[in-house]
C-alpha atoms as a PDB file:
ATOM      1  CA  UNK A   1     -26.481  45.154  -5.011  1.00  0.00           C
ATOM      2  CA  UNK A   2     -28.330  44.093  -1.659  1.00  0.00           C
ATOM      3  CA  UNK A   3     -27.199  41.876   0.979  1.00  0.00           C
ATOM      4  CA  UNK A   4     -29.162  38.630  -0.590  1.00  0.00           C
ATOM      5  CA  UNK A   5     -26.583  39.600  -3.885  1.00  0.00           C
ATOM      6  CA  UNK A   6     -23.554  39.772  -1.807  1.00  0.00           C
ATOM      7  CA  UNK A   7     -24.072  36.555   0.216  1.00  0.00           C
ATOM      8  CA  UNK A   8     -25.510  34.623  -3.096  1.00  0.00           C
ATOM      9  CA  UNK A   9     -22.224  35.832  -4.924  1.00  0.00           C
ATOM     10  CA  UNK A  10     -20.318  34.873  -1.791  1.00  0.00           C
ATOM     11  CA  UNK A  11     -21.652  31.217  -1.787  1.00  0.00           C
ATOM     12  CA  UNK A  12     -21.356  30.786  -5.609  1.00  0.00           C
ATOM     13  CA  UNK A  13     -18.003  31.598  -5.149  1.00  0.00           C
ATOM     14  CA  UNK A  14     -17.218  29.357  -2.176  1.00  0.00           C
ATOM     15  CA  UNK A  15     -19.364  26.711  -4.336  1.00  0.00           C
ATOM     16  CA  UNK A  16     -16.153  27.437  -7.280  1.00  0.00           C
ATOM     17  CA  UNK A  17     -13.241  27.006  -5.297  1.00  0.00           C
ATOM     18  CA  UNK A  18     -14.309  23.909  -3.413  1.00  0.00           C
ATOM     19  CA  UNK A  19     -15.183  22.749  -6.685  1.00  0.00           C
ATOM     20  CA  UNK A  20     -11.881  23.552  -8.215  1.00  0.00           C
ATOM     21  CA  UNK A  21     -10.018  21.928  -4.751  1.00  0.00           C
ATOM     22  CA  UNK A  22     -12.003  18.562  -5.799  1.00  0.00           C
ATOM     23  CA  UNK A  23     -11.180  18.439  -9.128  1.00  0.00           C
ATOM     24  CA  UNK A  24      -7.495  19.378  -8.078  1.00  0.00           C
ATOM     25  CA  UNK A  25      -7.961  15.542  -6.347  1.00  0.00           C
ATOM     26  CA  UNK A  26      -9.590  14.211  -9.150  1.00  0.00           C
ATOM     27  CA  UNK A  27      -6.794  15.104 -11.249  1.00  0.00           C
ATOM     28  CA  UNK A  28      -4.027  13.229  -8.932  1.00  0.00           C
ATOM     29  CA  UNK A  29      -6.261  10.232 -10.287  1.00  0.00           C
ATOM     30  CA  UNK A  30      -5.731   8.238  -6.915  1.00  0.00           C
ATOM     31  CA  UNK A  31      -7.878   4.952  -7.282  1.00  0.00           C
ATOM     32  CA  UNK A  32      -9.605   5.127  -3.948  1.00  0.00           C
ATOM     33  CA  UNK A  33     -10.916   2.495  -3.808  1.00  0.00           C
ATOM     34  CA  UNK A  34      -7.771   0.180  -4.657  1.00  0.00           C
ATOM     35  CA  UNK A  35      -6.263   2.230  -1.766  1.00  0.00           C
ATOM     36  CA  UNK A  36      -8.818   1.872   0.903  1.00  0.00           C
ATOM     37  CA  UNK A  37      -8.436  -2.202   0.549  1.00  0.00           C
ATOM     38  CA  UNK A  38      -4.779  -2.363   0.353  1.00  0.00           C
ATOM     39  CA  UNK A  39      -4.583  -0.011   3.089  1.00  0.00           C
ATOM     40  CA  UNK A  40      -7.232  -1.394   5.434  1.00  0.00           C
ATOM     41  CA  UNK A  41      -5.388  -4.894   4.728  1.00  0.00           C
ATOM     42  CA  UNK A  42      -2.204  -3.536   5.399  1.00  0.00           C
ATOM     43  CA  UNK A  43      -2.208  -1.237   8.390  1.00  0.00           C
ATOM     44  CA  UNK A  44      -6.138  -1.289   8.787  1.00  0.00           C
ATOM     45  CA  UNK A  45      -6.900  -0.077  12.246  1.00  0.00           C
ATOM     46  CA  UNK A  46      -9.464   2.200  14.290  1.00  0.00           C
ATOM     47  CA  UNK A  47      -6.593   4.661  15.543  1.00  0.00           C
ATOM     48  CA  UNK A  48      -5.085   4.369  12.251  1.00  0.00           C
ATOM     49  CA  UNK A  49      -4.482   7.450   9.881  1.00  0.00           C
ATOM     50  CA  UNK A  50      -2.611   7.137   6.331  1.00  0.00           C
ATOM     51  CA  UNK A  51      -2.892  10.435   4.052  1.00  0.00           C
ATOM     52  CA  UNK A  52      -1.243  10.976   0.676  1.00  0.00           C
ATOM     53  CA  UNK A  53      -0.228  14.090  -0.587  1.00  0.00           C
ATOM     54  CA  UNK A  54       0.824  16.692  -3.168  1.00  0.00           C
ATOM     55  CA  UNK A  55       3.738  18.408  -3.739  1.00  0.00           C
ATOM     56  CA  UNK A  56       2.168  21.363  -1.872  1.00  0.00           C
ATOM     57  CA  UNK A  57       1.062  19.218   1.317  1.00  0.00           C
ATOM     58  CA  UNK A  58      -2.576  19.024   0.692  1.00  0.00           C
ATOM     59  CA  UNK A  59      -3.929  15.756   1.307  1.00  0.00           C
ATOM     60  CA  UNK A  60      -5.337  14.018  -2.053  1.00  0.00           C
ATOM     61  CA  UNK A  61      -6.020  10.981  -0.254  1.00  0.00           C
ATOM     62  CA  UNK A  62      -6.999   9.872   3.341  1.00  0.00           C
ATOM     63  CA  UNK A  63      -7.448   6.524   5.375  1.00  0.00           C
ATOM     64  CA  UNK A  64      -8.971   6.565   8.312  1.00  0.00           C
ATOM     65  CA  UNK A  65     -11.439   9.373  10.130  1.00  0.00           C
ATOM     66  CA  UNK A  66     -10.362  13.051  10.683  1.00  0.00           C
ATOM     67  CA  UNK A  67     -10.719  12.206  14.103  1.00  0.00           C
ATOM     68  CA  UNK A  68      -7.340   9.627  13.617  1.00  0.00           C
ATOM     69  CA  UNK A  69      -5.776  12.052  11.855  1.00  0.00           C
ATOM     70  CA  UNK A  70      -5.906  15.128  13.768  1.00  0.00           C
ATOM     71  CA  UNK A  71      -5.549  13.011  17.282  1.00  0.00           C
ATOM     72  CA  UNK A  72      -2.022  13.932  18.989  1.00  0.00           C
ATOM     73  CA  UNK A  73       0.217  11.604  19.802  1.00  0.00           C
ATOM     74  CA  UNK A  74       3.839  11.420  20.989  1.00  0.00           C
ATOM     75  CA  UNK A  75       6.346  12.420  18.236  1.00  0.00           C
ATOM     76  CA  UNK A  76       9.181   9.816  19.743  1.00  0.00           C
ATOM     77  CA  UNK A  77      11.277  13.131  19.905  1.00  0.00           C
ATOM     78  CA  UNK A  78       9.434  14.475  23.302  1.00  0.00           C
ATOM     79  CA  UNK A  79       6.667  16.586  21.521  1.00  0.00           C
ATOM     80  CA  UNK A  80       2.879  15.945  20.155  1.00  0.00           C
ATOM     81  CA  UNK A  81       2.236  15.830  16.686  1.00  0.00           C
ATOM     82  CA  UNK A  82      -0.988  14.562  14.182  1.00  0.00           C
ATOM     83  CA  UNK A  83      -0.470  12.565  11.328  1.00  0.00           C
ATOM     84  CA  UNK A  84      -1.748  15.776  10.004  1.00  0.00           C
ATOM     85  CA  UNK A  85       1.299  17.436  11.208  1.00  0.00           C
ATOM     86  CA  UNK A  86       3.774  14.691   9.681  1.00  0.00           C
ATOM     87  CA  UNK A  87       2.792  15.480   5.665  1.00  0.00           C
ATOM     88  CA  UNK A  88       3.153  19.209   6.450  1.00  0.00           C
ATOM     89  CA  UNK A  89       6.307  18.493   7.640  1.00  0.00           C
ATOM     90  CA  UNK A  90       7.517  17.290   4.516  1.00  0.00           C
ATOM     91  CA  UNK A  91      10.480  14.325   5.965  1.00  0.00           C
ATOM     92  CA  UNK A  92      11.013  11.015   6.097  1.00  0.00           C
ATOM     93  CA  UNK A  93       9.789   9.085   9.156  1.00  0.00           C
ATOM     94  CA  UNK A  94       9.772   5.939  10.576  1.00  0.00           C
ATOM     95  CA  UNK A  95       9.538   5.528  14.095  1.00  0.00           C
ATOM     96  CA  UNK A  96       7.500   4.909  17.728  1.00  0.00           C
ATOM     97  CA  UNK A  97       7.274   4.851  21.358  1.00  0.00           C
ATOM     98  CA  UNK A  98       4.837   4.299  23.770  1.00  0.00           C
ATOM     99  CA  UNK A  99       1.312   6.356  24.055  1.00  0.00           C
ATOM    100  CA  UNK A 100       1.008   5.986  27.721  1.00  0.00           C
ATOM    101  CA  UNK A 101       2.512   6.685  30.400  1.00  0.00           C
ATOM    102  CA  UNK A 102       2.236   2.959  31.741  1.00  0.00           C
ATOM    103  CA  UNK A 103       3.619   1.970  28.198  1.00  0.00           C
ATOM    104  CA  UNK A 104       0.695  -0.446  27.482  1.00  0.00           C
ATOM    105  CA  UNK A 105       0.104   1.676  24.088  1.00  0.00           C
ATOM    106  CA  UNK A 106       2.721   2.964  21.480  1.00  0.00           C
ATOM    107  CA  UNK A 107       2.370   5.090  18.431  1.00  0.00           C
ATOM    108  CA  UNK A 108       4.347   4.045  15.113  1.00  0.00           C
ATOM    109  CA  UNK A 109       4.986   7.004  12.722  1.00  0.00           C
ATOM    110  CA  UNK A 110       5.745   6.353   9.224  1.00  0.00           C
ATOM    111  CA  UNK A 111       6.253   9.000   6.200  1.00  0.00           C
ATOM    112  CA  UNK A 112       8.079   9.463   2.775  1.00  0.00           C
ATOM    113  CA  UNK A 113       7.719   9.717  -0.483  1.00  0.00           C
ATOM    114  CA  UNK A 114       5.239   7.202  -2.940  1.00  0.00           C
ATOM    115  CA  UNK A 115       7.957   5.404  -4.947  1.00  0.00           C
ATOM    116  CA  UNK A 116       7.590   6.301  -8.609  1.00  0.00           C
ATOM    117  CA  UNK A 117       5.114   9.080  -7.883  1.00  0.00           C
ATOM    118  CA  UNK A 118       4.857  12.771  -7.186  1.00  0.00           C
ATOM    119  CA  UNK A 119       3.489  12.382  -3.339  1.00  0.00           C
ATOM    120  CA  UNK A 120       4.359  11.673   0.055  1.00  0.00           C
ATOM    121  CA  UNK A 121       2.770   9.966   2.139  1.00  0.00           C
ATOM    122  CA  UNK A 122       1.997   9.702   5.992  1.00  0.00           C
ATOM    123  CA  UNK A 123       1.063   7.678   8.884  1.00  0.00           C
ATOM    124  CA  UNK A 124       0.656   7.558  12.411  1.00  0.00           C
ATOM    125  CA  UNK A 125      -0.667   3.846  14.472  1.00  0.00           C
ATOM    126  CA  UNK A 126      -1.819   4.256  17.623  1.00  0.00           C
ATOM    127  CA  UNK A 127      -2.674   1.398  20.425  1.00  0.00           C
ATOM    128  CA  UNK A 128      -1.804  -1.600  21.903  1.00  0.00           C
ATOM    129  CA  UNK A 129       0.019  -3.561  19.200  1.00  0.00           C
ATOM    130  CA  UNK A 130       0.917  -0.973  16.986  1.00  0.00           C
ATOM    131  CA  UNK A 131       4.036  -1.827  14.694  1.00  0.00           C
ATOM    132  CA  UNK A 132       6.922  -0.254  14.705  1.00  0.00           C
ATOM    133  CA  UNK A 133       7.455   3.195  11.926  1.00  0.00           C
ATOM    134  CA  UNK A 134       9.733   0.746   9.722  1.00  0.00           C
ATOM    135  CA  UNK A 135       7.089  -1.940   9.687  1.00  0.00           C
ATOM    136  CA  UNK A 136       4.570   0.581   8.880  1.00  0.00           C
ATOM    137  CA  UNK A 137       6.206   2.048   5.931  1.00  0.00           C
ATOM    138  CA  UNK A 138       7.569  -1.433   4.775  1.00  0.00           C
ATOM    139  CA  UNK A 139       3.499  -2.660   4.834  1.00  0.00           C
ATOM    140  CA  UNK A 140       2.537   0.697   3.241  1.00  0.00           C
ATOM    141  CA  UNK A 141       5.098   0.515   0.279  1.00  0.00           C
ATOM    142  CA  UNK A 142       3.650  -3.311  -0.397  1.00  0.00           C
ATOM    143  CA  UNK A 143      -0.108  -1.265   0.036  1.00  0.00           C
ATOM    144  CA  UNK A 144       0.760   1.272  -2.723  1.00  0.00           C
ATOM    145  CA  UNK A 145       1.777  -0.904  -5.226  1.00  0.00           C
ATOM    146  CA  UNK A 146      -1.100  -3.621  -4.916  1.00  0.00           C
ATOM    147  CA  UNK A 147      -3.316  -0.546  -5.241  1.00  0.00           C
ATOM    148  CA  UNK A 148      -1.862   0.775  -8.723  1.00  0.00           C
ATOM    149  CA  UNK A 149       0.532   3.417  -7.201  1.00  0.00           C
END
């Protein structure tokens, strides 16, 4: 088999597995759209990231860009972390500090489980009136059921 095989086979098979990572999503039957509303209306903000997840950490859902969610921001707790970092870490949050050093900005962090469901969910607010981790998760509770979850 030449090269052109190799690489063909190669992309067919890249091709499969992102398909079978979609319908992996597809069959968490999260309705997106319901989400996005009751998500933007709840904690709705530039610097704002909310994912949902599987048992296994990967994100099935996610609000906000992948710029928000991979940003690093104070962990409360004297490190850095992404909201990224938060679902692969699995524990209940809720909490924030401030961003800067002049304390003008603060970050509110806010993860647990869905209620009723087999996900977790996380979040991380970042800027100048960002709520506090309990608010966040109280908001994002009220969110999840107006959106079917």
């Amino acid at each position: 088999m030449g090269a052109r095989g190799k690489v063909w086979i190669g992309g067919a098979l890249a091709i499969g597995l992102a398909g079978a990572a979609l319908a992996g999503c597809s069959q968490a039957n999260l309705p997106k759209d319901a989400l996005d509303s009751a998500v933007n209306d709840a904690v709705g903000d530039p610097n704002t990231c909310v994912l949902i997840g599987a048992q296994d950490k990967s994100v099935l859902y996610r609000f906000g860009s992948h710029v928000a969610c991979a940003a690093k921001w104070p962990d409360c707790n004297g490190g850095q972390r992404s909201a990224e970092d938060l679902l692969k870490l699995g524990a209940p949050v809720a909490a924030s500090c401030p961003s800067s050093a002049d304390g003008a900005r603060g970050v509110g962090w806010a993860a647990g489980p869905v209620e009723g469901k087999p996900f977790a969910y996380a979040a991380a607010m970042e800027g100048e009136n960002s709520p506090p981790g309990l608010i966040i998760a109280d908001k994002l509770k009220a969110a999840f059921k107006r959106a079917g979850l």
